[in-house]
Protein backbone atom coordinates (compact mmCIF):
# COMPACT_ATOMS: atom_id res chain seq x y z
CA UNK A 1 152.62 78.69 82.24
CA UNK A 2 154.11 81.77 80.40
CA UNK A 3 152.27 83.42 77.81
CA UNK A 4 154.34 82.41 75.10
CA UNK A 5 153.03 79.29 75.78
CA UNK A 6 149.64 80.08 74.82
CA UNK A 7 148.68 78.53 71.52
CA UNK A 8 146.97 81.56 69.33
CA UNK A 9 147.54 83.92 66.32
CA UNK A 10 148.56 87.10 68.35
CA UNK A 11 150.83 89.12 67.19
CA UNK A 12 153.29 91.47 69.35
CA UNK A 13 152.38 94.18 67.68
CA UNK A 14 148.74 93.37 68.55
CA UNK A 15 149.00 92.82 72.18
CA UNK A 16 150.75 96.61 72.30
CA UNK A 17 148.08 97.77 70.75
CA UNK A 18 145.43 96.15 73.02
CA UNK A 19 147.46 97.32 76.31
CA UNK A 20 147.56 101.14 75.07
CA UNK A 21 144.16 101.00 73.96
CA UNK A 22 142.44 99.84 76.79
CA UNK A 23 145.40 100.97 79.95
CA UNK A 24 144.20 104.68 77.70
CA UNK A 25 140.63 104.06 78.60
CA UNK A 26 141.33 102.88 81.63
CA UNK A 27 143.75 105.87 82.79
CA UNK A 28 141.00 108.81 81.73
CA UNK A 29 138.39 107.25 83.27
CA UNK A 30 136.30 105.69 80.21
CA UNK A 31 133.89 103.45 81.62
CA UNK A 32 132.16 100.30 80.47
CA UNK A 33 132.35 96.55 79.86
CA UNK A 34 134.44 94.14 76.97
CA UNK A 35 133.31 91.43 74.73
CA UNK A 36 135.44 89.44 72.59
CA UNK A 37 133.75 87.05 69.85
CA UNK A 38 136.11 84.42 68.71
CA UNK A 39 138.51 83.06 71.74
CA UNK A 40 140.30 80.58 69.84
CA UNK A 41 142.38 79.03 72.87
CA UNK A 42 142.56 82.55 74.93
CA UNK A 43 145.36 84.25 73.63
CA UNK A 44 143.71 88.09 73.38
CA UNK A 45 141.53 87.41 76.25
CA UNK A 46 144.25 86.82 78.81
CA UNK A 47 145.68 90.68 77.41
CA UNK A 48 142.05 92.12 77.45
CA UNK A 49 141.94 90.35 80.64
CA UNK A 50 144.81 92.07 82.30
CA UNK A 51 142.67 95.21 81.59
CA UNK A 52 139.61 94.24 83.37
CA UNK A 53 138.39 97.15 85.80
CA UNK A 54 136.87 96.07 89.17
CA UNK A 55 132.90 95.43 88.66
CA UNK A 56 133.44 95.09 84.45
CA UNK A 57 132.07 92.19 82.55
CA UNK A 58 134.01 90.55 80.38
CA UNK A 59 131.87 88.20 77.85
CA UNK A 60 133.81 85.87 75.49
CA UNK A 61 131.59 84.50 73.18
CA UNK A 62 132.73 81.22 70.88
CA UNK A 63 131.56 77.78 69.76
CA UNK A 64 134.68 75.99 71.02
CA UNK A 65 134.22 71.95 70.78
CA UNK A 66 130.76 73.07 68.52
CA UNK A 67 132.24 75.13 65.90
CA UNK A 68 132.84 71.96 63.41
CA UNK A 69 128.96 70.77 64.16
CA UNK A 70 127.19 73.87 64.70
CA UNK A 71 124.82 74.85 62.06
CA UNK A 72 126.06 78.75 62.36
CA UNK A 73 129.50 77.88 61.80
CA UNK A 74 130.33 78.58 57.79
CA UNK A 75 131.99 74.96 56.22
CA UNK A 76 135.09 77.00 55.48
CA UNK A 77 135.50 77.52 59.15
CA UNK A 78 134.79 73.72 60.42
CA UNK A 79 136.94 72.70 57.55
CA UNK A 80 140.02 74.89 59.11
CA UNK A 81 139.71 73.50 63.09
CA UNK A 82 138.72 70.30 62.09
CA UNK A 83 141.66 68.44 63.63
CA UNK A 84 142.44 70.87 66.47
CA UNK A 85 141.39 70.73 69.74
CA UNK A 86 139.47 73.59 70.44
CA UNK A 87 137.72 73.00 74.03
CA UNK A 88 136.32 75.59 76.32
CA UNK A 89 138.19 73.51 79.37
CA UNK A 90 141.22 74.79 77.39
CA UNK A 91 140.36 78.23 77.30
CA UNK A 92 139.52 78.11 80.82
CA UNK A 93 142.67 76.58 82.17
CA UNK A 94 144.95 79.18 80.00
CA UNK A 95 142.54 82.17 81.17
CA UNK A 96 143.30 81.10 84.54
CA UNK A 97 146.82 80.73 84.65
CA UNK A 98 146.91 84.57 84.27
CA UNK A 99 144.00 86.07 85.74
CA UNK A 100 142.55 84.56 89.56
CA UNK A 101 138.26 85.67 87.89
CA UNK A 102 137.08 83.73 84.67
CA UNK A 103 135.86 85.73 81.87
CA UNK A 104 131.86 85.02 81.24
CA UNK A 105 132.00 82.50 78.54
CA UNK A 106 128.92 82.14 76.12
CA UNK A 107 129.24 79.18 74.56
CA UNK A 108 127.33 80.06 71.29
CA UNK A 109 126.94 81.61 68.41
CA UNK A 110 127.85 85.30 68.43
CA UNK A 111 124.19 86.27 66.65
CA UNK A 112 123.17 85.38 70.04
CA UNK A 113 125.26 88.62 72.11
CA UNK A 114 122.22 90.59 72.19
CA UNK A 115 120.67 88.61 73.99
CA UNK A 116 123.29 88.88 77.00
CA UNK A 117 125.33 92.03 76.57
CA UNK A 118 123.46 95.17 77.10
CA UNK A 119 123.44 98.06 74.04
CA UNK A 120 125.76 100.67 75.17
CA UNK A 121 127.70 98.65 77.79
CA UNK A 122 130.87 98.07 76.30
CA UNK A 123 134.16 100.36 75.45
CA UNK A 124 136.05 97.30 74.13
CA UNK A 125 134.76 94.51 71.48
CA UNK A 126 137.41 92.28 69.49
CA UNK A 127 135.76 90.42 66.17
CA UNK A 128 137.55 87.56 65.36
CA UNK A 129 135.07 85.13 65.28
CA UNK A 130 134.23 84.77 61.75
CA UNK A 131 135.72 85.82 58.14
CA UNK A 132 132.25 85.66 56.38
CA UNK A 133 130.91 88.45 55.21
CA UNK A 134 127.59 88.18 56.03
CA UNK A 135 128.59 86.78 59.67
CA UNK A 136 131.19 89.94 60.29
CA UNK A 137 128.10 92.53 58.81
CA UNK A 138 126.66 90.84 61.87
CA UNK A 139 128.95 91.22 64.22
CA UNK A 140 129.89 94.43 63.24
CA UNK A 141 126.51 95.87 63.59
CA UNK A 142 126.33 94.07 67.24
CA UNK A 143 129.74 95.94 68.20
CA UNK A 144 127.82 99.16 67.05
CA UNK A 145 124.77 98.35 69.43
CA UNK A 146 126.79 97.02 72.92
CA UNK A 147 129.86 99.87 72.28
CA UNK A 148 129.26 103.38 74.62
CA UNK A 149 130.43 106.48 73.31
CA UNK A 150 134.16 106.42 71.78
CA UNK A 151 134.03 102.84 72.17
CA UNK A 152 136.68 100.70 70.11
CA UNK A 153 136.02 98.00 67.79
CA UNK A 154 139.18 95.83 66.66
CA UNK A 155 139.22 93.53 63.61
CA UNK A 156 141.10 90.68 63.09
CA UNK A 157 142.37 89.50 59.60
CA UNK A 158 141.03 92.67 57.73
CA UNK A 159 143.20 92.33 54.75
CA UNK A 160 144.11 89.03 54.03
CA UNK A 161 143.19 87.53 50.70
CA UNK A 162 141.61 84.34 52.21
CA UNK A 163 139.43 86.78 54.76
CA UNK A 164 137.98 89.05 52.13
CA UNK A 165 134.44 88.69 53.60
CA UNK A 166 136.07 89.89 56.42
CA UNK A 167 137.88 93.06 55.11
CA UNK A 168 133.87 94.09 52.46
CA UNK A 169 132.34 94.31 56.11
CA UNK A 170 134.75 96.10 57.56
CA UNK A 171 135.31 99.12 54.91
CA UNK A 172 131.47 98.77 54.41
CA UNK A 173 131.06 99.80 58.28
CA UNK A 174 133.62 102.67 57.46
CA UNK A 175 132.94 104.38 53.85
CA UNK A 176 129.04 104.01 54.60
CA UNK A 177 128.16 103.67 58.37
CA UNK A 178 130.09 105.89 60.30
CA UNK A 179 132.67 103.97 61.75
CA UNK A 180 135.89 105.67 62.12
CA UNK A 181 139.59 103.92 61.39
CA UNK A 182 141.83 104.68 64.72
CA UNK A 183 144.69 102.67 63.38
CA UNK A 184 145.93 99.29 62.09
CA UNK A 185 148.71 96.79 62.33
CA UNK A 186 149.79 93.80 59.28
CA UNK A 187 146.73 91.86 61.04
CA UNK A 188 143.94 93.80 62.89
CA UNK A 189 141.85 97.46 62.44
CA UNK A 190 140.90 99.67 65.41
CA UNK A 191 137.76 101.51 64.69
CA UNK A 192 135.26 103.91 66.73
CA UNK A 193 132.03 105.62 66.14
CA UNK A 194 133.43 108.15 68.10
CA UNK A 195 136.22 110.38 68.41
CA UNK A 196 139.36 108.65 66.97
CA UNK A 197 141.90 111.77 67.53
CA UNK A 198 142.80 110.67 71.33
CA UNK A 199 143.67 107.13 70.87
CA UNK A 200 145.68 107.91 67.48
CA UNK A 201 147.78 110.08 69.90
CA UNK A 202 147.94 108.09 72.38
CA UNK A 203 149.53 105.05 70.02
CA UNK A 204 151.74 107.65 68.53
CA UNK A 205 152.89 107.91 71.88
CA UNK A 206 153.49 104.91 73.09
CA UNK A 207 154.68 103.73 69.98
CA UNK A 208 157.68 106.40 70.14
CA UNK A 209 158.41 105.01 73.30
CA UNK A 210 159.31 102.06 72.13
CA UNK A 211 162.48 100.95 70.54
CA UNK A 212 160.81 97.79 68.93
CA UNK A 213 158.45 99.53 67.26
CA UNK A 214 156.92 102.84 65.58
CA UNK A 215 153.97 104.27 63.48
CA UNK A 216 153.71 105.56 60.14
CA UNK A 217 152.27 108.67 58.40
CA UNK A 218 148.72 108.81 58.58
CA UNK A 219 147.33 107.43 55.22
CA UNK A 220 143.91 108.93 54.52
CA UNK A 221 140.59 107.09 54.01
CA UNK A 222 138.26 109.78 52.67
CA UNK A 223 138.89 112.76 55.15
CA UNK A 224 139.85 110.36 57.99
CA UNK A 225 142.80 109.63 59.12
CA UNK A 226 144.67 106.33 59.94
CA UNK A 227 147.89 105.34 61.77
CA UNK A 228 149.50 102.36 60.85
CA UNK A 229 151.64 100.88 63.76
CA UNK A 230 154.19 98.14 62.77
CA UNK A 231 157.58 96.76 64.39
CA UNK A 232 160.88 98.39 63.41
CA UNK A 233 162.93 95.72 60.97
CA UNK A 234 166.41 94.29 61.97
């Protein structure tokens, strides 16, 4: 199997973002685990994946087969996979094809982290589990809890029209609670509670390095900056 091959909403842009951000963390030393809530059929996991530091959990949290029976899925959601085949077997047998160790899957849903991920563990959560608002609030806050210092927090859909719950959580976490834009792409937000000033260098960086792609000016949200990284057209 290649990774094109991989069914999945991923975007180039995204998995370059994912490799600098965590192959950063992993280069100065930043320790700590990664959690991804939403799997879908593995896509970002196999790239988080590749990451994966020696004695690091990886939890991937989703309802797979459940999602269009569970209770704690929203009926927008089991209205949009019902249809698709969505099995954890699936996952599993794409994760594999890439990496030789499984990710820990919790089949469930993600209200139900806490329970398994410690607070202050992690230094790498993706949301992309949910576009409710009231279901990303609650994410958002978990990312908060199980994230160590300078930990990043990446968003998916945060400005689509159909995901607006999605993008009211996400500028409610940063205009009132502290979280800090890194950067963004056409699809997903980087965030920290931390410092944001070495990973915006760090994609400036690696973005100039690249012919395929590049970053913008900084736009400001408040006093805090924000890079946006997108592919070069033609």
């Amino acid at each position: 199997m290649q990774y094109k091959d991989v069914p999945g909403w991923f975007a180039p842009i995204d998995q370059a973002a994912f490799s600098w951000i965590l192959q950063f963390q992993n280069r100065t030393g930043t320790p700590g685990d990664l959690l991804e809530m939403g799997a879908f059929k593995g896509k970002s996991a196999i790239v988080i994946g590749a990451s994966r530091k020696p004695g690091e959990r990886f939890t991937v949290c989703d309802l797979f087969d459940d999602i269009t029976t569970s209770a704690a899925a929203h009926d927008t959601e089991k209205r949009f996979f019902r249809g698709q085949t969505l099995t954890q077997a699936e996952f599993e047998r794409n994760y594999r094809a890439f990496h030789a160790e499984l990710a820990e899957i919790l089949r469930a849903p993600t209200a139900t982290i806490n329970d398994h991920v410690a607070a202050g563990s992690c230094r790498f959560v993706h949301i992309d589990a949910s576009h409710v608002y009231d279901n990303v609030r609650e994410d958002t806050q978990t990312a908060r809890r199980v994230l160590r210092e300078n930990g990043v927090v990446a968003f998916d859909d945060f400005r689509k029209p159909q995901t607006l719950g999605t993008a009211a959580a996400v500028w409610e976490a940063i205009l009132n609670e502290g979280l800090r834009p890194i950067a963004n792409t056409d699809f997903k937000l980087y965030a920290s509670w931390g410092d944001p000033a070495p990973l915006q260098a760090e994609i400036i960086r690696r973005a100039a390095a690249e012919a395929w792609c590049r970053t913008a000016a900084p736009v400001m949200i408040r006093d805090m900056p924000m890079i946006h990284v997108l592919r070069n057209r033609g």
